[in-house]
N, C-alpha and C. Protein backbone atom coordinates (compact mmCIF):
# COMPACT_ATOMS: atom_id res chain seq x y z
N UNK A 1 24.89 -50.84 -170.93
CA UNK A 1 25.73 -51.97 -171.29
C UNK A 1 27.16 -51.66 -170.87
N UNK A 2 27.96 -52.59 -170.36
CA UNK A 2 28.93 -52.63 -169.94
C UNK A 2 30.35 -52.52 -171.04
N UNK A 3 30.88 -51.51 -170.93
CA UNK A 3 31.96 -50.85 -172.35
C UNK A 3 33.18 -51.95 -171.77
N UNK A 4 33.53 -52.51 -172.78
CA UNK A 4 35.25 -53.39 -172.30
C UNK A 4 36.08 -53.06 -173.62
N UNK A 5 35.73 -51.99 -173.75
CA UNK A 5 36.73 -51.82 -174.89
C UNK A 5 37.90 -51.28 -174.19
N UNK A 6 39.28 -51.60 -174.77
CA UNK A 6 40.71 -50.91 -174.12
C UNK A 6 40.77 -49.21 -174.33
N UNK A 7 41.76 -49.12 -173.19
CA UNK A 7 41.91 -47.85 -172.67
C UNK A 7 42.73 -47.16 -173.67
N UNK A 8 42.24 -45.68 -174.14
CA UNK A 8 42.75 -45.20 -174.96
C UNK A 8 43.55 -43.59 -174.12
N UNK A 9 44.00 -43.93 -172.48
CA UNK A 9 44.61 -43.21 -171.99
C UNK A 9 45.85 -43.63 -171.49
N UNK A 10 46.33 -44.87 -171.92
CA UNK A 10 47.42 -45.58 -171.45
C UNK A 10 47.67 -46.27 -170.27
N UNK A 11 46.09 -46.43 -169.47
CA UNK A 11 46.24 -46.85 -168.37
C UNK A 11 45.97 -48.52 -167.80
N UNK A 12 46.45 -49.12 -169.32
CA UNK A 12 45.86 -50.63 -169.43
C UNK A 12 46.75 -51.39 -168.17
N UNK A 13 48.10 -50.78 -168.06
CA UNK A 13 48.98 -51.49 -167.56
C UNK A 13 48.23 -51.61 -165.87
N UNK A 14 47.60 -50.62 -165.21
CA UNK A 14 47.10 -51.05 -163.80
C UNK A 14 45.91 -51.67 -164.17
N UNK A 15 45.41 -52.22 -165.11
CA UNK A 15 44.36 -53.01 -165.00
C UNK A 15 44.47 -54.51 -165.10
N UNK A 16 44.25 -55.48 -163.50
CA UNK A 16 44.57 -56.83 -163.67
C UNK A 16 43.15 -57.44 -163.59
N UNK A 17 42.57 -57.50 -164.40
CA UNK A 17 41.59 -58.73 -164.78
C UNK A 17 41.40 -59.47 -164.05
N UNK A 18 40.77 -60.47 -163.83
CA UNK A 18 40.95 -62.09 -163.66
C UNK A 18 41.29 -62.56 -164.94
N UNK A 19 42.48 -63.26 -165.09
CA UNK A 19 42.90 -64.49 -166.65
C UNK A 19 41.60 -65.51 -167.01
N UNK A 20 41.00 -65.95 -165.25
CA UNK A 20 40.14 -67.08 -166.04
C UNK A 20 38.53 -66.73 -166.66
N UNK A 21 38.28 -65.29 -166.56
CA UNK A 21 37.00 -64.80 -166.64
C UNK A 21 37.61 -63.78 -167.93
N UNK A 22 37.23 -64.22 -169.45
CA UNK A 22 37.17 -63.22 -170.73
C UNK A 22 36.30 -62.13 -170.69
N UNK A 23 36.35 -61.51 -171.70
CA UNK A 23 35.43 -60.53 -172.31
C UNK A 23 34.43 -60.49 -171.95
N UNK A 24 33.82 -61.60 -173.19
CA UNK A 24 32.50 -62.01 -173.11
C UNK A 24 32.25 -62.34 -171.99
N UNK A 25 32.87 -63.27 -170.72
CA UNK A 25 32.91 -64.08 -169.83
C UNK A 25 31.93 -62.26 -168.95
N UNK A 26 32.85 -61.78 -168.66
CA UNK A 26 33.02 -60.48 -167.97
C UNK A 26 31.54 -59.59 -168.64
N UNK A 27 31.20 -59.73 -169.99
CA UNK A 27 29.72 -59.20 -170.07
C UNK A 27 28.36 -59.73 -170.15
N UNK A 28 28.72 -60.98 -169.70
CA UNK A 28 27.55 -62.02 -169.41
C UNK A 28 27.41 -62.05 -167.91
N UNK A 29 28.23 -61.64 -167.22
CA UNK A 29 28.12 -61.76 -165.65
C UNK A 29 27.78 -60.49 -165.41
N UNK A 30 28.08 -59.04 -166.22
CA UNK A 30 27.53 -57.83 -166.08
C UNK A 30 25.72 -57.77 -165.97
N UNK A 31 25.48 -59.16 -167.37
CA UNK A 31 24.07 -58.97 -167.57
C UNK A 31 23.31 -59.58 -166.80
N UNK A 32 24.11 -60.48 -166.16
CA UNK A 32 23.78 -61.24 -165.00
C UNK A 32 22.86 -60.63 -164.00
N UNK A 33 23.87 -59.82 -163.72
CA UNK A 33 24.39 -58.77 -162.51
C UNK A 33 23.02 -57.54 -162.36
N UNK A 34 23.27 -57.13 -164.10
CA UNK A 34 21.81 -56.14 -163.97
C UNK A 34 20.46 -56.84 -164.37
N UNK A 35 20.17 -57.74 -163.93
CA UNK A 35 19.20 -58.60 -164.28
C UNK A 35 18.67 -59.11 -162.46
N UNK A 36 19.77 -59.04 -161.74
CA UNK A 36 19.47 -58.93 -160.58
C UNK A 36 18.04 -58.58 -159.28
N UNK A 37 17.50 -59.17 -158.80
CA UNK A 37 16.39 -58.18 -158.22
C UNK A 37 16.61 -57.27 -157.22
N UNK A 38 17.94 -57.37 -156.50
CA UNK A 38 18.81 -56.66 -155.33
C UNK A 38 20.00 -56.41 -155.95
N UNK A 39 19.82 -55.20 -156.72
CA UNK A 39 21.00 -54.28 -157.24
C UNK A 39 21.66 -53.48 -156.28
N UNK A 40 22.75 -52.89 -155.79
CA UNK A 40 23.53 -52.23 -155.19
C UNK A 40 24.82 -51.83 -155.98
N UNK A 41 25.37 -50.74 -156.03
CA UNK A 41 26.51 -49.82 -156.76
C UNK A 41 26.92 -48.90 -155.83
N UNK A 42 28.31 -48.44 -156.23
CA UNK A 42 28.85 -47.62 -155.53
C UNK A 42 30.11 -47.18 -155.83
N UNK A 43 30.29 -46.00 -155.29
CA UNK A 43 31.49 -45.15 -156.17
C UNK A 43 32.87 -45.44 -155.45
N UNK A 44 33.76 -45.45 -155.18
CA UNK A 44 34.94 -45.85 -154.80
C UNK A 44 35.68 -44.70 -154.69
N UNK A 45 36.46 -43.53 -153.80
CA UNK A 45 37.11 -42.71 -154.27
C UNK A 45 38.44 -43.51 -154.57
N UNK A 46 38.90 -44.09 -154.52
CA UNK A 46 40.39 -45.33 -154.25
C UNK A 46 39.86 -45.49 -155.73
N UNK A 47 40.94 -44.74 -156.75
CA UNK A 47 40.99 -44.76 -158.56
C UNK A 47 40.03 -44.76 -158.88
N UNK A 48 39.10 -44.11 -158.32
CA UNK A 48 37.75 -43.99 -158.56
C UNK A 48 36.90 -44.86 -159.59
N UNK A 49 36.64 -46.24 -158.57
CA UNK A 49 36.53 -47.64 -159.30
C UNK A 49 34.68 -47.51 -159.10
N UNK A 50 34.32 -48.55 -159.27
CA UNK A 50 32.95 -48.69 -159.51
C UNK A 50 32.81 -49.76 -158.88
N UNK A 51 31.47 -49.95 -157.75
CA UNK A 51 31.57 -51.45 -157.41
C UNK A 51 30.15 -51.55 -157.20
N UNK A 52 29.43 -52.83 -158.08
CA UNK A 52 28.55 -53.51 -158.76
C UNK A 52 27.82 -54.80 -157.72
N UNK A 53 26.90 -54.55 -157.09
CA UNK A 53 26.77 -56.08 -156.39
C UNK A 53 25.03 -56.56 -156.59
N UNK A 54 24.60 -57.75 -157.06
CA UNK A 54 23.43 -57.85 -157.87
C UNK A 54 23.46 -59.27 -157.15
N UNK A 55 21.99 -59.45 -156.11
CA UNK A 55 21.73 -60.58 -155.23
C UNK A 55 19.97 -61.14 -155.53
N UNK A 56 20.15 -62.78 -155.43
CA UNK A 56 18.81 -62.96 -155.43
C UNK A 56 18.19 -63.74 -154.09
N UNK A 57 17.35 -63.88 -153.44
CA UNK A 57 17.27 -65.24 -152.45
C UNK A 57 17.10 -66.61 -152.74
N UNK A 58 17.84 -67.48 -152.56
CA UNK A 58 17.87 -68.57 -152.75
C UNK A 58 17.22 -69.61 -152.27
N UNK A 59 16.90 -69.00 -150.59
CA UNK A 59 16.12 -70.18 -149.69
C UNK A 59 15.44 -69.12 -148.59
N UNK A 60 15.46 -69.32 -147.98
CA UNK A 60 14.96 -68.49 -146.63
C UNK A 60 15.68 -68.22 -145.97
N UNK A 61 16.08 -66.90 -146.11
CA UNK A 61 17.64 -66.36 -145.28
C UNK A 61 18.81 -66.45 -146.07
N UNK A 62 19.39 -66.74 -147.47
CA UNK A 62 20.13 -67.29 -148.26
C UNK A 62 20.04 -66.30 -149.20
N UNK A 63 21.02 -65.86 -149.78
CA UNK A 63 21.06 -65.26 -151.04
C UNK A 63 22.37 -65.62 -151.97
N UNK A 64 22.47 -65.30 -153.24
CA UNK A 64 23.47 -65.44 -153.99
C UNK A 64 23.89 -64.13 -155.00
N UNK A 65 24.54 -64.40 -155.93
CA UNK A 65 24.91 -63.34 -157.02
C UNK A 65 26.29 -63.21 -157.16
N UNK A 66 26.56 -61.81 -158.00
CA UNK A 66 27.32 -61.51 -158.65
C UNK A 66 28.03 -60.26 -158.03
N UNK A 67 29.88 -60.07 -158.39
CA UNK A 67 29.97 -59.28 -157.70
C UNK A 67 30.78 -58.21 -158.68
N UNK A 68 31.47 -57.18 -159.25
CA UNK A 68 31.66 -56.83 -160.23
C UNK A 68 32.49 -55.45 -159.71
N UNK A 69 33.58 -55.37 -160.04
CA UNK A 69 34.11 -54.33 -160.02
C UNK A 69 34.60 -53.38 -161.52
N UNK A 70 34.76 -52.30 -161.75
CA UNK A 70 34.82 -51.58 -162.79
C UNK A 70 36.24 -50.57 -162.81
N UNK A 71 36.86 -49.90 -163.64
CA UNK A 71 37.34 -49.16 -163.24
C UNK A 71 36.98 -47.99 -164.10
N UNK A 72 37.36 -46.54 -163.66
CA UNK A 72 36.81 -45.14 -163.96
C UNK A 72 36.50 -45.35 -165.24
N UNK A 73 36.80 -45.80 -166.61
CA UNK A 73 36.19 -45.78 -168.28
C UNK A 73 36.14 -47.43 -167.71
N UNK A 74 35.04 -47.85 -167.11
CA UNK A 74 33.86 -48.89 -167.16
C UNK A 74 34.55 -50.43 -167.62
N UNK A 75 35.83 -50.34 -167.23
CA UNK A 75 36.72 -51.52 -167.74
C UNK A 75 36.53 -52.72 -166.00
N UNK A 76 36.17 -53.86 -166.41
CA UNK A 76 36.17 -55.13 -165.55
C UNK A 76 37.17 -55.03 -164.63
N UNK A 77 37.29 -55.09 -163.66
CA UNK A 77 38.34 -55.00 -162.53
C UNK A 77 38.83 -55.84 -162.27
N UNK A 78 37.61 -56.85 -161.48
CA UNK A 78 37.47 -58.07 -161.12
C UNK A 78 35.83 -58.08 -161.01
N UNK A 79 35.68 -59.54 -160.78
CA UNK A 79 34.39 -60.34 -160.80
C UNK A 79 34.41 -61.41 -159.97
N UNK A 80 33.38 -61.97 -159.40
CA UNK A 80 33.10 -63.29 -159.04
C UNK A 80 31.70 -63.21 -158.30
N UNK A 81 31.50 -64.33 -157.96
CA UNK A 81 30.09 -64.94 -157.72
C UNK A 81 30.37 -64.21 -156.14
N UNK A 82 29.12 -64.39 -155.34
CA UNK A 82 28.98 -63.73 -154.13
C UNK A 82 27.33 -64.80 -153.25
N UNK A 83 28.05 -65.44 -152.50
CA UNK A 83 26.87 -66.25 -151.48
C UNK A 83 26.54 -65.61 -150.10
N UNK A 84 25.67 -65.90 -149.57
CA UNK A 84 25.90 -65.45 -147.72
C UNK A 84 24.40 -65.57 -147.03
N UNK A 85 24.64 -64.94 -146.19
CA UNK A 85 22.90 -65.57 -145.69
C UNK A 85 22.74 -63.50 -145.18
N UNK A 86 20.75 -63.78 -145.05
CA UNK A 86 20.62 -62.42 -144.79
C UNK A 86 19.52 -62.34 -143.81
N UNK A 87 19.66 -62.22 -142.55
CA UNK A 87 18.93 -62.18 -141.50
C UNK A 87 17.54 -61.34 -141.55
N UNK A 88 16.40 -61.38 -141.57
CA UNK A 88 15.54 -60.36 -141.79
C UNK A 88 15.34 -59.40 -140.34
N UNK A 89 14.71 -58.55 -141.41
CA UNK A 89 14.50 -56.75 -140.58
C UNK A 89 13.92 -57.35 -139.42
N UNK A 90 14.34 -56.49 -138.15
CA UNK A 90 13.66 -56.28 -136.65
C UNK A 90 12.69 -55.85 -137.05
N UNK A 91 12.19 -55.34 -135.60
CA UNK A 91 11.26 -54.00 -135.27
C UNK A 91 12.51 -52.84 -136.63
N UNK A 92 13.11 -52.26 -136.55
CA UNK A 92 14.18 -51.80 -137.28
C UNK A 92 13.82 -52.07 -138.72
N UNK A 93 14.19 -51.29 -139.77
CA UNK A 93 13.85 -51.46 -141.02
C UNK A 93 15.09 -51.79 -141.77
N UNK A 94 15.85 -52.49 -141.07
CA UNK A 94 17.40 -53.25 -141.82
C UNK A 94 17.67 -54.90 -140.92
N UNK A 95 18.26 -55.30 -141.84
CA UNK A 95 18.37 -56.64 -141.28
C UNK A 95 19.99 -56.94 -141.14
N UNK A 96 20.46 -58.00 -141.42
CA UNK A 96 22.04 -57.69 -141.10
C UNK A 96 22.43 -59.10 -142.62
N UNK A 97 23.43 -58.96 -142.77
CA UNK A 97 23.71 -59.85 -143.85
C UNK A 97 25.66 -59.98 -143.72
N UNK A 98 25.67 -61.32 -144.53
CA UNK A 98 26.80 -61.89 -143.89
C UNK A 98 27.19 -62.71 -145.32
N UNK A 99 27.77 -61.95 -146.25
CA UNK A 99 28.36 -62.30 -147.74
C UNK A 99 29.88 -62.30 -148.19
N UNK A 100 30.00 -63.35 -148.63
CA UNK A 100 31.29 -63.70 -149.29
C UNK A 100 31.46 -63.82 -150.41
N UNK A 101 32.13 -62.94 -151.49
CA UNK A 101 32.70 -62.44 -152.54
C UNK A 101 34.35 -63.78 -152.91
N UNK A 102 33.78 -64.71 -153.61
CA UNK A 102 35.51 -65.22 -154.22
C UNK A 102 35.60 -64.50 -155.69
N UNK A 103 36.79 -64.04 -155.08
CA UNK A 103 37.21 -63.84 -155.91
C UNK A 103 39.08 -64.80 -157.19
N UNK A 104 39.34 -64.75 -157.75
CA UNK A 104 40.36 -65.36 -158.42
C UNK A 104 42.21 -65.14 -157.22
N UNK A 105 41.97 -64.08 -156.98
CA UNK A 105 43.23 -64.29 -155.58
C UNK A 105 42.82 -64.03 -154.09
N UNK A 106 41.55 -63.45 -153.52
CA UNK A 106 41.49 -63.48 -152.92
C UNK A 106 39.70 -63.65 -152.02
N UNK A 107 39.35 -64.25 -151.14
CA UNK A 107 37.71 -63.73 -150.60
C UNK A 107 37.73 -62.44 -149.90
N UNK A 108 36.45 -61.85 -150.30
CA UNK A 108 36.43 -60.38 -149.48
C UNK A 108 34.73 -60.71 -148.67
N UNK A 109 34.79 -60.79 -147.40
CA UNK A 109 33.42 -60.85 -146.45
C UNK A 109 33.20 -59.81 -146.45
N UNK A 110 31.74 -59.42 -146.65
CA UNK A 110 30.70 -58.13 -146.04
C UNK A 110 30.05 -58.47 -145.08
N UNK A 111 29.94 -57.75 -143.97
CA UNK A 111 29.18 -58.04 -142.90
C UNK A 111 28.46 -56.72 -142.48
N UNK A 112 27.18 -56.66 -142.21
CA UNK A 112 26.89 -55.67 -141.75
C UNK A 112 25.36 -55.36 -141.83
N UNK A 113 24.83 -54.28 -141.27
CA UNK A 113 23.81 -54.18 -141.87
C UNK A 113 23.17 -53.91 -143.79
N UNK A 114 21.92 -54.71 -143.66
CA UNK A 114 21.51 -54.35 -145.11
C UNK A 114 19.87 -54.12 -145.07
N UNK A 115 19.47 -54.26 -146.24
CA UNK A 115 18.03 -54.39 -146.87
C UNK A 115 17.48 -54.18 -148.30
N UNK A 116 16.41 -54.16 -149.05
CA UNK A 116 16.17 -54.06 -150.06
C UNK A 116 17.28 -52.93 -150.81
N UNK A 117 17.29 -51.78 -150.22
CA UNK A 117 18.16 -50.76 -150.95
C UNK A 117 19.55 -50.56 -150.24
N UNK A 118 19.81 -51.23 -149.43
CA UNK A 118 21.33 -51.18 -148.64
C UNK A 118 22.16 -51.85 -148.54
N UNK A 119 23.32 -51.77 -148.86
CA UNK A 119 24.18 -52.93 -148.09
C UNK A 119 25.41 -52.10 -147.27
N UNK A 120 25.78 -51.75 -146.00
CA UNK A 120 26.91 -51.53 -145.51
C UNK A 120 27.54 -52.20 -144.46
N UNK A 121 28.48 -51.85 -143.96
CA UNK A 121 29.31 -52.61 -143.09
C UNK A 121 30.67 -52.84 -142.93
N UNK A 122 31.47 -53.67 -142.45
CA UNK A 122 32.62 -53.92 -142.50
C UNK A 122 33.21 -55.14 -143.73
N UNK A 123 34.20 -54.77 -144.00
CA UNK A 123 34.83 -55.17 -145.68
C UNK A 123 36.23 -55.79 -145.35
N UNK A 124 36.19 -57.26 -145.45
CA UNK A 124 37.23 -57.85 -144.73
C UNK A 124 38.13 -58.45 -145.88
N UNK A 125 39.27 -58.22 -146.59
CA UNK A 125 39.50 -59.28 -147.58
C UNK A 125 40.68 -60.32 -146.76
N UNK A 126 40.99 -61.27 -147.59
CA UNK A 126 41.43 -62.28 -147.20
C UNK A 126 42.60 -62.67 -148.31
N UNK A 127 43.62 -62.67 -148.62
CA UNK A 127 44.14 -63.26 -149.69
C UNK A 127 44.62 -64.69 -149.82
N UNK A 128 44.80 -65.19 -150.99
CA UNK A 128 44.64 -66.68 -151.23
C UNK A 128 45.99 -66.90 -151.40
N UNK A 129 47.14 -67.17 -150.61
CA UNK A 129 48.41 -67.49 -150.87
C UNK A 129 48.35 -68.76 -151.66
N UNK A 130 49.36 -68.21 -153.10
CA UNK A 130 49.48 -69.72 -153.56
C UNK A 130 50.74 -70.46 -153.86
N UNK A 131 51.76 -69.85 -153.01
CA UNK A 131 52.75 -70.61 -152.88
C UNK A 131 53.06 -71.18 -151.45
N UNK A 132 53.69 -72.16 -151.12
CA UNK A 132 53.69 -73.09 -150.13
C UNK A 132 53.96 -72.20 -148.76
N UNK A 133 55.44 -71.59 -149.22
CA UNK A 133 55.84 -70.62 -147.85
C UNK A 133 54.74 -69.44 -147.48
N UNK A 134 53.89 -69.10 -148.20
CA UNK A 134 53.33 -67.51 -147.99
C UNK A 134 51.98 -68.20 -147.31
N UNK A 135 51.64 -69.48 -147.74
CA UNK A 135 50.60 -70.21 -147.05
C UNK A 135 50.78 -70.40 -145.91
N UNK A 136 52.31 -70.84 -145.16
CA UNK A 136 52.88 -71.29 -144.37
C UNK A 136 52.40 -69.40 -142.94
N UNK A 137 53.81 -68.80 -143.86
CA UNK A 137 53.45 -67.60 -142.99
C UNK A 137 51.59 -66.84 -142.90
N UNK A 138 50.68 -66.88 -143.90
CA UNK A 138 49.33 -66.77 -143.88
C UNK A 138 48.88 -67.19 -143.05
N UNK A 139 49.19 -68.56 -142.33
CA UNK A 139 48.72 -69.28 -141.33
C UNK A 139 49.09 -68.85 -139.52
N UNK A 140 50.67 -68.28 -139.99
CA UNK A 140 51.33 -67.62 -139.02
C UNK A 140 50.62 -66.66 -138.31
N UNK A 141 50.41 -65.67 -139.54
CA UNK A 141 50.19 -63.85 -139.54
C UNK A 141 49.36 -63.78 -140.61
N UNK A 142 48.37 -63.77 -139.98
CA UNK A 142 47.31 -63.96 -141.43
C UNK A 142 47.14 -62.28 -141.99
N UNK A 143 47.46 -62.27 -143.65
CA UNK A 143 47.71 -60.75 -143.96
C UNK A 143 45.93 -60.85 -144.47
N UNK A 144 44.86 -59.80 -143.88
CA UNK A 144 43.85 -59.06 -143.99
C UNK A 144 44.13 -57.72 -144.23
N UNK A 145 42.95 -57.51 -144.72
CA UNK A 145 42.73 -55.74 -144.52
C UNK A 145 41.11 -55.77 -144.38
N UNK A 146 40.93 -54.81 -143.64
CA UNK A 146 39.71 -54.35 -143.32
C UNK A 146 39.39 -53.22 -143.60
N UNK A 147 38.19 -52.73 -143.88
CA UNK A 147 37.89 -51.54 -144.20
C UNK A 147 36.33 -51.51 -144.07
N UNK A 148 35.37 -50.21 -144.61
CA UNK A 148 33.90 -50.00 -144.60
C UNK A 148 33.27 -50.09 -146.00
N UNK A 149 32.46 -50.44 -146.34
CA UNK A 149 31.84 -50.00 -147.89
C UNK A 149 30.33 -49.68 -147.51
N UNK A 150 29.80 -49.21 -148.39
CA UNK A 150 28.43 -48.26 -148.43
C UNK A 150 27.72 -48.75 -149.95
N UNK A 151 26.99 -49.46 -149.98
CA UNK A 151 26.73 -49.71 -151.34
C UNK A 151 24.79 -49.68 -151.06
N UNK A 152 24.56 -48.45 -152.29
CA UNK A 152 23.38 -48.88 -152.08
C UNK A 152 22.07 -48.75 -153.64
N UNK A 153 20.92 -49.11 -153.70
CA UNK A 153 20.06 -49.35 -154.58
C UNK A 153 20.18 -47.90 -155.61
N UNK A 154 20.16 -46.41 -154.63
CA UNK A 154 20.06 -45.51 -155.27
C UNK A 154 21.64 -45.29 -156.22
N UNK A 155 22.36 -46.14 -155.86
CA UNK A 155 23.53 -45.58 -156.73
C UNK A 155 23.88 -46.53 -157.77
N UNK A 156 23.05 -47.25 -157.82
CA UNK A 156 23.46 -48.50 -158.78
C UNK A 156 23.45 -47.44 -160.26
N UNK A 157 22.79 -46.87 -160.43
CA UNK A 157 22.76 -46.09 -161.89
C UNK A 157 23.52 -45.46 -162.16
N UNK A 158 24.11 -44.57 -160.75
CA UNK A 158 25.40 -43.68 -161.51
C UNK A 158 26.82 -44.70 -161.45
N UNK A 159 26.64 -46.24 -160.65
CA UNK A 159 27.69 -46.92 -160.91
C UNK A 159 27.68 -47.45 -162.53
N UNK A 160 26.98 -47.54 -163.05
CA UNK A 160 26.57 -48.01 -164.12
C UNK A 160 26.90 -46.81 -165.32
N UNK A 161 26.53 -45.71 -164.86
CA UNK A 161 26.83 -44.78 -165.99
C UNK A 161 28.06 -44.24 -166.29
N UNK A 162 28.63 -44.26 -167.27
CA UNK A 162 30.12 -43.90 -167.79
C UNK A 162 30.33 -42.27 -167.00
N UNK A 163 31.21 -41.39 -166.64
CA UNK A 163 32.02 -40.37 -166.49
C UNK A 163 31.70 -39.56 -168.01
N UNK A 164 31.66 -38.50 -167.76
CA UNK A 164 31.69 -37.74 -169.31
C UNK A 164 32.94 -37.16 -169.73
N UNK A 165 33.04 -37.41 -170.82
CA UNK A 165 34.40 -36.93 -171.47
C UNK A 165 34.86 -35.97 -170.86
N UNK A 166 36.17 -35.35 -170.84
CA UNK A 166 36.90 -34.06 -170.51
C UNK A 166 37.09 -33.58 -171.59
């Protein structure tokens, strides 16, 4: 079960939530999440966060779910829903998949190869300017970052399991 109790190391202040997703909000989408039939987790060395991704198929080639980030004492990061389509396996025992994560400021695309126990690839976020000028320049110079993630079936458990005390 997913712990949201506050930080008793003083480190509440780097933790930004989403405002429109509560508590409860945040442990109903956890249960969501592990209720999933395509679980994926993974360790983060970057504040050594936790990242949660729980998919079902929707249609033929289509999937959906949940996307869940944590930080080191198991506190909500961020959250949001996660759609995309998922090409099936070649001759090759991976297929390729093509998912979008909204999140409350920004979308983050996964692209890359996947399968029952995999998801990796390239990690594109996007941020959601919401004032007029930053929209303006966004359009200009669009600010991305890119990066890799590795998320897979075998790690969903130790994403899930708390750190042991010091």
């Amino acid at each position: 079960m997913l712990g949201l109790a506050a930080s008793q190391t003083g480190h509440a202040a780097e933790i930004k939530t989403n405002p429109a997703i509560s508590q409860a909000g945040y442990q109903a989408m956890f249960n969501q999440l592990s209720a999933e039939p395509l679980r994926y987790g993974g360790l983060s060395s970057v504040h050594t966060r936790r990242i949660l991704v729980g998919l079902h198929q929707t249609g033929p080639g289509t999937v959906a779910g949940e996307m869940m980030r944590l930080d080191s004492a198991m506190r909500p990061v961020d959250a949001g829903p996660v759609t995309g389509t998922l090409t099936p396996p070649t001759s090759a025992q991976l297929g390729h998949c093509h998912l979008k994560v909204t999140l409350s400021d920004r979308d983050i695309l996964l692209d890359g190869p996947c399968s029952a126990t995999l998801l990796s690839g390239a990690l594109t976020s996007h941020p959601r300017p919401s004032q007029l000028w930053s929209q303006v320049t966004n359009f200009i110079s669009p600010d991305t970052s890119v990066s890799q993630y590795w998320l897979s079936r075998d790690t969903w458990q130790a994403a899930i399991t708390p750190a042991p005390a010091r």
